[in-house]
C-alpha atoms as a PDB file:
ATOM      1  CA  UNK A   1      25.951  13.815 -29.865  1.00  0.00           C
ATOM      2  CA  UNK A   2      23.919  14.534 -33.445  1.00  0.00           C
ATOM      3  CA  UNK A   3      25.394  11.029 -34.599  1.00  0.00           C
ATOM      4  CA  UNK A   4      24.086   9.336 -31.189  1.00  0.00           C
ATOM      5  CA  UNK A   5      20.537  10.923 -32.111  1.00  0.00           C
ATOM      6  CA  UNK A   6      20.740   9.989 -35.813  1.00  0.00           C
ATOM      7  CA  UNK A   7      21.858   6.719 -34.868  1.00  0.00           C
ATOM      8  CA  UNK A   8      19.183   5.734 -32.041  1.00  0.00           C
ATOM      9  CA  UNK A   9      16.361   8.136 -34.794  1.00  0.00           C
ATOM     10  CA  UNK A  10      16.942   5.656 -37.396  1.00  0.00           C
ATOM     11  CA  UNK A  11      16.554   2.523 -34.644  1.00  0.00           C
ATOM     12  CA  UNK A  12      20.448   1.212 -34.219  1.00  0.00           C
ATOM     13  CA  UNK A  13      21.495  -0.181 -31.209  1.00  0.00           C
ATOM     14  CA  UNK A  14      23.257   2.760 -29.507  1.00  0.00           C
ATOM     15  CA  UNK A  15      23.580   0.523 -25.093  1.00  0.00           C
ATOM     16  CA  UNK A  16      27.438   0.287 -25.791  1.00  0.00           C
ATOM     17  CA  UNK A  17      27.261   4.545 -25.584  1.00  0.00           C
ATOM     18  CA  UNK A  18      25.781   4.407 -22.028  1.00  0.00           C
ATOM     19  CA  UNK A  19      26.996   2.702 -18.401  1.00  0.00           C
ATOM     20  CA  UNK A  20      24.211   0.526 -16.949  1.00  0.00           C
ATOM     21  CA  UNK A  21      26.222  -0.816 -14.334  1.00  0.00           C
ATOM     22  CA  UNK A  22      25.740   2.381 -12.214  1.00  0.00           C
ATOM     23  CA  UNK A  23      21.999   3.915 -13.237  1.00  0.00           C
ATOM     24  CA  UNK A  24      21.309   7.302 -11.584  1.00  0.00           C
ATOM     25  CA  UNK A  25      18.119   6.980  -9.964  1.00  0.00           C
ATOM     26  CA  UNK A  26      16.233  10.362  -9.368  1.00  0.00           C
ATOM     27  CA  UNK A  27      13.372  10.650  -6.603  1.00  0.00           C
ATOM     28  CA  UNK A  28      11.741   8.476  -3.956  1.00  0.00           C
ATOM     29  CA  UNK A  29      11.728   8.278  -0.568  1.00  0.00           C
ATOM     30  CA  UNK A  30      13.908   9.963   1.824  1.00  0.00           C
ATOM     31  CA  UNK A  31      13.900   8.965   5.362  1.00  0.00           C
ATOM     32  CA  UNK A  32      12.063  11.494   7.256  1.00  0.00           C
ATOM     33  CA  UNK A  33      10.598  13.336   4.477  1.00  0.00           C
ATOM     34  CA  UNK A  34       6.816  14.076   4.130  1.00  0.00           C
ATOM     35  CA  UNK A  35       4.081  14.956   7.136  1.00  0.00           C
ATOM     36  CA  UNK A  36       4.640  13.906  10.334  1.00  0.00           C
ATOM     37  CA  UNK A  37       1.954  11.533  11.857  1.00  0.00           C
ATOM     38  CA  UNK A  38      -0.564  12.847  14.249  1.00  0.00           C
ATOM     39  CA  UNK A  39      -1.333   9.401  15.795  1.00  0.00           C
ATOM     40  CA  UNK A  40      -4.851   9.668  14.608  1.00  0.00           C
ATOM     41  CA  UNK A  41      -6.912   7.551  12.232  1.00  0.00           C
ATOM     42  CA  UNK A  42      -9.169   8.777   9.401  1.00  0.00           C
ATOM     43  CA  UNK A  43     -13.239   7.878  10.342  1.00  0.00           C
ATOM     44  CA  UNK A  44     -16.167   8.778   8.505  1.00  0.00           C
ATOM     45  CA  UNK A  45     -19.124  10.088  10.515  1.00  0.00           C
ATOM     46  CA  UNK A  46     -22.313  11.144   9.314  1.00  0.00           C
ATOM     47  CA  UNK A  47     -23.973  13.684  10.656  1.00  0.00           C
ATOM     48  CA  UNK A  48     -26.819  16.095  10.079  1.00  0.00           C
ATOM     49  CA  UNK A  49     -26.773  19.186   8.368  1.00  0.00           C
ATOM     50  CA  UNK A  50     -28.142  20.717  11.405  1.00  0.00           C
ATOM     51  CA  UNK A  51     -25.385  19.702  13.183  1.00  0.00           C
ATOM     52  CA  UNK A  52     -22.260  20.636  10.696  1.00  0.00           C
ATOM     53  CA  UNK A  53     -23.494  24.180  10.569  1.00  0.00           C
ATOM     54  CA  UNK A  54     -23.182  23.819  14.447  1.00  0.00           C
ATOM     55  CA  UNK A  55     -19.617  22.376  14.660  1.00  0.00           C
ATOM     56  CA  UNK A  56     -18.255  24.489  11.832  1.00  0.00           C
ATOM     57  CA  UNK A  57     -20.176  27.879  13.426  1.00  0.00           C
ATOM     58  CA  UNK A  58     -17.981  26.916  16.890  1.00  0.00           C
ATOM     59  CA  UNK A  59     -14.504  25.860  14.773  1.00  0.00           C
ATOM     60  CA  UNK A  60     -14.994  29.028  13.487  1.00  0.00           C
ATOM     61  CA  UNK A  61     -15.383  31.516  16.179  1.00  0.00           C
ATOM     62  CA  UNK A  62     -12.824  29.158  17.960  1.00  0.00           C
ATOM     63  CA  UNK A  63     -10.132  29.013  14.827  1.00  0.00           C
ATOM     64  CA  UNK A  64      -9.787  25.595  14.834  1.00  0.00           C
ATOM     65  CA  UNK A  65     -10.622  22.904  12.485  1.00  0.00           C
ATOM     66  CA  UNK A  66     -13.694  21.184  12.838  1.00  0.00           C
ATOM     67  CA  UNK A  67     -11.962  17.286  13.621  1.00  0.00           C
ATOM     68  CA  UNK A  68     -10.703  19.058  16.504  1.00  0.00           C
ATOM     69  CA  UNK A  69     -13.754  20.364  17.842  1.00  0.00           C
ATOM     70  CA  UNK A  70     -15.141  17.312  17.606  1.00  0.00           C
ATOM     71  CA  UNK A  71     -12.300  15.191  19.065  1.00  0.00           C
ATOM     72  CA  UNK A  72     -12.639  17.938  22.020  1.00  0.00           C
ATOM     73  CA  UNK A  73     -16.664  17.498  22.203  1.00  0.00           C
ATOM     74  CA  UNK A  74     -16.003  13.670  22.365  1.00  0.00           C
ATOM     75  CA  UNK A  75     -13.079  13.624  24.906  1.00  0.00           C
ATOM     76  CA  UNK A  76     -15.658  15.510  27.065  1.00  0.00           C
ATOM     77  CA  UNK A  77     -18.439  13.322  27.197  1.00  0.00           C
ATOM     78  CA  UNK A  78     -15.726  10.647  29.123  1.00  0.00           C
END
């Protein structure tokens, strides 16, 4: 091993040492891995200030986040 470091240190060619014909290839993606979808799309709204306090002063006292108590205030109004 020291004469495979001295040797690539001082720049030799040092390939015939290794197997390229089979790399190991560590991460990516594994089927199924990461968050789940909700089914919902990311929107930007703007809104007042006024309003924000509103919506997070009811997510609060609700526990819920305040896209859902605004998907509920919209589903509502239909």
């Amino acid at each position: 091993m020291e004469n495979l470091e001295g040797k690539f240190e001082s720049n030799q060619d040092v390939s015939d040492y290794f197997d390229f014909s089979r790399p190991i290839v560590w991460g990516g993606k594994r089927k199924g891995a990461g968050r789940k979808s909700l089914g919902k799309v990311r929107k930007q709204v703007l809104l007042s200030s006024a309003v924000i306090a509103k919506i997070d002063a009811i997510a609060k006292k609700k526990k819920r986040s305040f896209s859902a108590i605004l998907e509920d205030a919209c589903v509502a109004l239909q």
